[in-house]
Structures are given as structure tokens and as C-alpha cells.
C-alpha atoms as a PDB file:
ATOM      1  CA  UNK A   1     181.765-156.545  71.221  1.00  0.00           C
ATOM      2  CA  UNK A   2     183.160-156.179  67.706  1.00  0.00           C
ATOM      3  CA  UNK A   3     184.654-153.117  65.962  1.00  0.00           C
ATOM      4  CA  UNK A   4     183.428-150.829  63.350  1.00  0.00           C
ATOM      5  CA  UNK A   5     185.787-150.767  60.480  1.00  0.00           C
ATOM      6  CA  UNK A   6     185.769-147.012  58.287  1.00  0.00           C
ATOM      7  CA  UNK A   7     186.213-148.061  54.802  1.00  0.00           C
ATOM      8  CA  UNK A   8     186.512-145.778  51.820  1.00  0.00           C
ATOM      9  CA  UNK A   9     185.432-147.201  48.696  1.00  0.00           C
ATOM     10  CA  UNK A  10     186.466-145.480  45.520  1.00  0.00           C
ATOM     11  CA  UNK A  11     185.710-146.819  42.044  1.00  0.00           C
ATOM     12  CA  UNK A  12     188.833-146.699  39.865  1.00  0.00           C
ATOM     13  CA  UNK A  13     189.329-145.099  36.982  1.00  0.00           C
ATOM     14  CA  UNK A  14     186.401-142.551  37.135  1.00  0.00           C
ATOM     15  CA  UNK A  15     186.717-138.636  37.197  1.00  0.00           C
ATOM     16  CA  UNK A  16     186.031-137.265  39.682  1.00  0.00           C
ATOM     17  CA  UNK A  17     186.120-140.402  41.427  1.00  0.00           C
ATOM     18  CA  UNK A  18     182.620-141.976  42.131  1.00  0.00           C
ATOM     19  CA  UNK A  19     183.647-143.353  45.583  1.00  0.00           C
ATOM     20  CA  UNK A  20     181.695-144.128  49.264  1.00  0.00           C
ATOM     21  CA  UNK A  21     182.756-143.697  52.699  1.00  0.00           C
ATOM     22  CA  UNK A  22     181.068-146.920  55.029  1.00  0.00           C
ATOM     23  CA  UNK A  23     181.511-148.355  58.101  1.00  0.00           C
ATOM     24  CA  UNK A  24     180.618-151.720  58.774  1.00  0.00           C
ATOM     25  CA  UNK A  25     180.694-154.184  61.956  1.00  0.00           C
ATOM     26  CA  UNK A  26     184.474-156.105  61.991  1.00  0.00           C
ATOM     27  CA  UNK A  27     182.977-159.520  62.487  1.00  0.00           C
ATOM     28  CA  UNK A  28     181.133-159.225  59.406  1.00  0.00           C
ATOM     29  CA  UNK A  29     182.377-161.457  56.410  1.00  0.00           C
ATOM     30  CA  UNK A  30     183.350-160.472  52.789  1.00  0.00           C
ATOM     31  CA  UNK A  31     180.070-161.866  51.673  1.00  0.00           C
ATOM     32  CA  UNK A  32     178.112-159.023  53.982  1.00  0.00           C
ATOM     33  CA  UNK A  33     180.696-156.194  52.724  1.00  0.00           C
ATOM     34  CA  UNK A  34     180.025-157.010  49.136  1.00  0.00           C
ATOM     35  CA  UNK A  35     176.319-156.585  49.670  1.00  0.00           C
ATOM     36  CA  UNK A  36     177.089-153.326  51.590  1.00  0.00           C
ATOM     37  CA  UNK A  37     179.255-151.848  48.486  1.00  0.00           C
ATOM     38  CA  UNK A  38     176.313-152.952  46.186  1.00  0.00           C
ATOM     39  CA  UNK A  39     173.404-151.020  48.158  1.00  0.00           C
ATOM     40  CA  UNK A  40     175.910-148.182  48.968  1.00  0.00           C
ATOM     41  CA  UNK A  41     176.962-147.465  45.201  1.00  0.00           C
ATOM     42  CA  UNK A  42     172.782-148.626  44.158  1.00  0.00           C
ATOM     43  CA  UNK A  43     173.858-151.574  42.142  1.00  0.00           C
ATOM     44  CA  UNK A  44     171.477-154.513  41.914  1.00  0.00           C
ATOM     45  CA  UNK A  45     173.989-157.733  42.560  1.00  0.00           C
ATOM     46  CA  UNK A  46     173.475-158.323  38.957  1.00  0.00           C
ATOM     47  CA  UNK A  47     176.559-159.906  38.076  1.00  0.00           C
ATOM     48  CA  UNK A  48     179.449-162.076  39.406  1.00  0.00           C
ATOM     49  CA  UNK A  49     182.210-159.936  42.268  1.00  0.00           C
ATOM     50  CA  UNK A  50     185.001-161.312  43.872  1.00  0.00           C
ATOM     51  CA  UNK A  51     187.950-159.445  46.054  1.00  0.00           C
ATOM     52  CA  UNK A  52     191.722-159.813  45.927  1.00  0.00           C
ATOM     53  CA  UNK A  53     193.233-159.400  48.948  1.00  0.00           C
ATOM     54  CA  UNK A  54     197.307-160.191  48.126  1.00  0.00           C
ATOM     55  CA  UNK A  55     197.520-163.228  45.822  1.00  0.00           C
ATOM     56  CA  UNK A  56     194.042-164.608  46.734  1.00  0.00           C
ATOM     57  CA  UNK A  57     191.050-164.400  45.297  1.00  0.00           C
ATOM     58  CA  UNK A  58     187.834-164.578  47.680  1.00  0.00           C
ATOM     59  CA  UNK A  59     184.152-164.739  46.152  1.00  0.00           C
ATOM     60  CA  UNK A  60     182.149-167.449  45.297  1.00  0.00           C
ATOM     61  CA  UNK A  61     183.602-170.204  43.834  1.00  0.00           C
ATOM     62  CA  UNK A  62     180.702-172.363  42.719  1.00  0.00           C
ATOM     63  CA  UNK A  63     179.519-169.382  40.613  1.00  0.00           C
ATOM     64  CA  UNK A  64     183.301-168.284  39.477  1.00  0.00           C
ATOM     65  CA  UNK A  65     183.900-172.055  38.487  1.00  0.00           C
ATOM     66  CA  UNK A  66     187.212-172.127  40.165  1.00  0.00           C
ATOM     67  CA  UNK A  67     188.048-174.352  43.099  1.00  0.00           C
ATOM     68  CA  UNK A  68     191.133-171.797  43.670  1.00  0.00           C
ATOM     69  CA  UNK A  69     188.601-169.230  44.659  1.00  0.00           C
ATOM     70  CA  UNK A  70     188.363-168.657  48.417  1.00  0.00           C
ATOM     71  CA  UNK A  71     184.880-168.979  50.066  1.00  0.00           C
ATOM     72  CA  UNK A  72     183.574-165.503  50.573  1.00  0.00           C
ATOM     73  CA  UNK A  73     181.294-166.334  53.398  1.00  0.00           C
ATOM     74  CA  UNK A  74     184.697-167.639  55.577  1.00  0.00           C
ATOM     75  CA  UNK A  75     186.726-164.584  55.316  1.00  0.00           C
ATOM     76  CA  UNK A  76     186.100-162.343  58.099  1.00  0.00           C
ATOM     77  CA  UNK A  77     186.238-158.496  57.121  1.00  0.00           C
ATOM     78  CA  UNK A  78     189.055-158.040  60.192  1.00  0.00           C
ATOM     79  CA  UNK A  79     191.137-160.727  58.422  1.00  0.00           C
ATOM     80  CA  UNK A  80     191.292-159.183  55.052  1.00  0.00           C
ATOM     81  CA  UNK A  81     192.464-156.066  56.541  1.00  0.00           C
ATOM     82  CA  UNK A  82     194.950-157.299  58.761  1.00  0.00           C
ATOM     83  CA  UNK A  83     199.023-155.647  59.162  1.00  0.00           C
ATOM     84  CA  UNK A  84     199.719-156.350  55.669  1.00  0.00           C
ATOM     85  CA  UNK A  85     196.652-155.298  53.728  1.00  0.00           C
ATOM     86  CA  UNK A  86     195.360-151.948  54.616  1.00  0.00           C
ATOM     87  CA  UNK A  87     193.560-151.794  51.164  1.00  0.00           C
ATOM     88  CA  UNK A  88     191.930-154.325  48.818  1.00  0.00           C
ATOM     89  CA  UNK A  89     190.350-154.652  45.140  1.00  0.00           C
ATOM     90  CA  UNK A  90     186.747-155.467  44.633  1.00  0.00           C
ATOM     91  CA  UNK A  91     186.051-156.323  41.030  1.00  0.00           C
ATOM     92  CA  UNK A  92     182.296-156.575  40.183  1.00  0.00           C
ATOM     93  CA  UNK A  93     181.002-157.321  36.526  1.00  0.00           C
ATOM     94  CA  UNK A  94     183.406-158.713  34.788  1.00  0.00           C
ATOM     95  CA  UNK A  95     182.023-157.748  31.761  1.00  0.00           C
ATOM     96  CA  UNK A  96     181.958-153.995  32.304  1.00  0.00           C
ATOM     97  CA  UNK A  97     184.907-154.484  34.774  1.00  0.00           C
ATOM     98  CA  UNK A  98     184.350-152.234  37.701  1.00  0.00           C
ATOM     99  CA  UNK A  99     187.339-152.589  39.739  1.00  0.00           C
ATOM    100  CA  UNK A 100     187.407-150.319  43.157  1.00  0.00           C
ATOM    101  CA  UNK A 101     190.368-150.006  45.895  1.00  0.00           C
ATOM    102  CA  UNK A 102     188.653-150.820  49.435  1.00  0.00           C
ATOM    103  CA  UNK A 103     190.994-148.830  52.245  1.00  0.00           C
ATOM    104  CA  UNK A 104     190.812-148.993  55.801  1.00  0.00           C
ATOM    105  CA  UNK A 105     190.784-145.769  57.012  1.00  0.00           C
ATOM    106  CA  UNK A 106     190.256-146.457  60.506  1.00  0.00           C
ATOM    107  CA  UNK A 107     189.000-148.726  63.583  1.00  0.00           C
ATOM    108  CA  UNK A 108     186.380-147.361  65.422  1.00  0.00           C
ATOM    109  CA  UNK A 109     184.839-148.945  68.838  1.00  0.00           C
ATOM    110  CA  UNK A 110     181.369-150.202  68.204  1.00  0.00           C
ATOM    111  CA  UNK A 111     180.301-148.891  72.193  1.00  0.00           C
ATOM    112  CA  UNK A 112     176.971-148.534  70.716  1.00  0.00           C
ATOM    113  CA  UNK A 113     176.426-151.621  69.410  1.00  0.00           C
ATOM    114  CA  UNK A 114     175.700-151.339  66.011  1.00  0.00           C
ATOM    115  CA  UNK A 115     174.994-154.370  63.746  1.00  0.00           C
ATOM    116  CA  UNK A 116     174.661-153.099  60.283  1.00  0.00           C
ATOM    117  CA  UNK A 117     177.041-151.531  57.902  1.00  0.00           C
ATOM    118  CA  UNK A 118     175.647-147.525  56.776  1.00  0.00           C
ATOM    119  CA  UNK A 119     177.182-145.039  54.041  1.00  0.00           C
ATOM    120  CA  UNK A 120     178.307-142.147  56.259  1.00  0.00           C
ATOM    121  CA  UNK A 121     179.949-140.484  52.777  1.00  0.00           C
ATOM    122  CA  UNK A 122     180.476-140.287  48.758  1.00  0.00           C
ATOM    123  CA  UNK A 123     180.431-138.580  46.034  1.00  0.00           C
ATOM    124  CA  UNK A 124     179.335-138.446  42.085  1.00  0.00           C
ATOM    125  CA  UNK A 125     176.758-140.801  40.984  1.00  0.00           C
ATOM    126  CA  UNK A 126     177.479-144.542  40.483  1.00  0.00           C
ATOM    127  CA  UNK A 127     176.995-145.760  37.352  1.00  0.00           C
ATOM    128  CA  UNK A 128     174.479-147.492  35.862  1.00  0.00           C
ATOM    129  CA  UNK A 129     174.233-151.698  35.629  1.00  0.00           C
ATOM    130  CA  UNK A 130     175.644-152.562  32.354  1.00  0.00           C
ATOM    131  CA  UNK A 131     176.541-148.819  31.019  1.00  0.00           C
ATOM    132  CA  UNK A 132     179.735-150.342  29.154  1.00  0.00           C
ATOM    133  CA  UNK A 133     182.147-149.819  31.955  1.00  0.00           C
ATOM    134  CA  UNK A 134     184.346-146.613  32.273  1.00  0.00           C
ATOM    135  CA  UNK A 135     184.346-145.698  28.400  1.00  0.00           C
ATOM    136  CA  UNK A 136     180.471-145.877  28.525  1.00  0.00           C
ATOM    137  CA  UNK A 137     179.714-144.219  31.878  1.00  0.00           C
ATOM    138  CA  UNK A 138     181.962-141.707  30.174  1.00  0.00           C
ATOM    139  CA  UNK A 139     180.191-141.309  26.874  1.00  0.00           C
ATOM    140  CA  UNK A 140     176.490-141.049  29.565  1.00  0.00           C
ATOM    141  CA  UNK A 141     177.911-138.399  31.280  1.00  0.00           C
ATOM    142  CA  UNK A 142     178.668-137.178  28.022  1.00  0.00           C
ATOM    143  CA  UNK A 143     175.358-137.428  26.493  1.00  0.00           C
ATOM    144  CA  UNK A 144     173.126-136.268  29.606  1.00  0.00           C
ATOM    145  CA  UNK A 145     175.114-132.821  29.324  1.00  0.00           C
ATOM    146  CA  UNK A 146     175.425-132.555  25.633  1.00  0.00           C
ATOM    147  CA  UNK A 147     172.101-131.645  23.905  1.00  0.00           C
ATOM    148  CA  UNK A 148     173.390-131.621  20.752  1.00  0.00           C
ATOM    149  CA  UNK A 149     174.885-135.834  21.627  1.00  0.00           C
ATOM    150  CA  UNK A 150     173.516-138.401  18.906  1.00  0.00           C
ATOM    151  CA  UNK A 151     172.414-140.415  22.196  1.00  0.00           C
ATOM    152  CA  UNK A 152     171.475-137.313  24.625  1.00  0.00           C
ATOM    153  CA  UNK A 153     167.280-138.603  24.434  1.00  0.00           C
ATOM    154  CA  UNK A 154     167.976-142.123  24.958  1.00  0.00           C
ATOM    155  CA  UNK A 155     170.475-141.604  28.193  1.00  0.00           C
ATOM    156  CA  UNK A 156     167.893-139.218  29.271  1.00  0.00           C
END
């Protein structure tokens, strides 16, 4: 029976930090944890992703267009986190650049035997799909509490 990994999920550069608490089955593969972060921060897998764990990069290479890119689908979850790499990046749209810090917080036993990852925590709201990145989740945060904001009607 596999392991239940804790991971803390925190999108960088946003304050307060927009970030998600999960836990998700060891034997799963990076593939499966970046659908989890997607449905967890209610994104819509609109747009390319790929991880760094160390030096390598892991995601799709077909759609990246770079045979140096590491097959998502082979990379076990328990691998990327192993003694040397209690955290890792997970970049999604690269045109908005959300980068986030995944951290193992802890290994739990799976004794109940559960097979899908769930959100146990988080906090703030995620962003948007294709707000502008930080500067223009900013500038919609901005605008939603700002009456008097040029763009307050349309964020609204």
C-alpha cells in the first residue's frame, strides 16, 4: 500500500500568498499532481506546465518542443521528493508565468486506502486564467475593491 504525501502548494510572489495544502497518493506520477494543483487552485489546464525538480525539467515534451524535457507521466511523485528535494517549482502559463514552490511537508500512511489526491487547506483566491500574471491579479484585486478604479465594472 502506497503513502500519502502532504504537500503545500503556495503560488509565489502573491500577497498574502494564494497557496493550497493537498495530499495525494505517493505512487501517483507528476502528470496526476499537476492535474491535482490545477483543480485545487480552479484553473482549467489551459496552458502549457512543467516542474523543475534540481536541474531537470519534467512535463511534456511533445507539447514543450524539447527532447531535454523529462516525460511527466514516468516520474513518480515519491521520486521527485526524494533526500535531496524536499521542495519543487511548478511553472504553469508561461505567458502569465505562475511559478509556485511544491514542499513536502510530510509522509502520511495511506491505512485507509485512499486513491485520489483532496485539498485538505488554502487560502486567498487563485487567480483568474490569463489575468496578466502577478502585476494583473494585482491591479483585479485592485479594481474589485476600488469603486472609484477605471476598470472596477469590467473585473466585476
Amino acid at each position: 500500500m502506497s503513502s500519502l504525501l502532504k504537500l503545500r502548494i503556495t503560488l509565489l510572489h502573491t500577497d498574502p500568498a494564494v497557496w493550497r495544502q493537498i495530499v495525494i497518493p505517493d505512487s501517483f506520477f507528476l502528470h496526476h499532481l499537476h492535474h491535482a494543483i490545477q483543480i485545487s487552485f480552479g484553473w482549467k489546464n489551459y496552458h502549457l506546465y512543467s516542474f523543475a525538480v534540481g536541474i531537470e525539467t519534467i512535463g511534456n515534451p511533445l507539447l514543450l518542443d524539447d527532447d531535454r524535457v523529462i516525460e511527466d507521466r514516468k516520474i513518480l511523485i515519491s521520486k521527485a521528493f526524494d533526500t535531496n528535494f524536499k521542495s519543487i517549482r511548478y511553472d504553469y502559463d508561461f505567458g502569465d508565468s505562475w511559478r509556485h514552490e511544491v514542499v513536502l511537508e510530510e509522509i502520511l500512511p495511506n491505512d485507509k486506502g485512499l486513491t485520489a489526491p483532496f485539498c485538505l487547506n488554502g487560502s486567498m483566491a487563485c487567480p483568474p486564467e490569463d489575468c496578466g500574471g502577478i502585476q494583473g491579479y494585482e491591479e483585479l484585486k485592485e479594481s474589485m475593491l476600488n469603486k472609484e478604479h477605471p476598470r472596477h465594472e469590467e473585473f466585476i
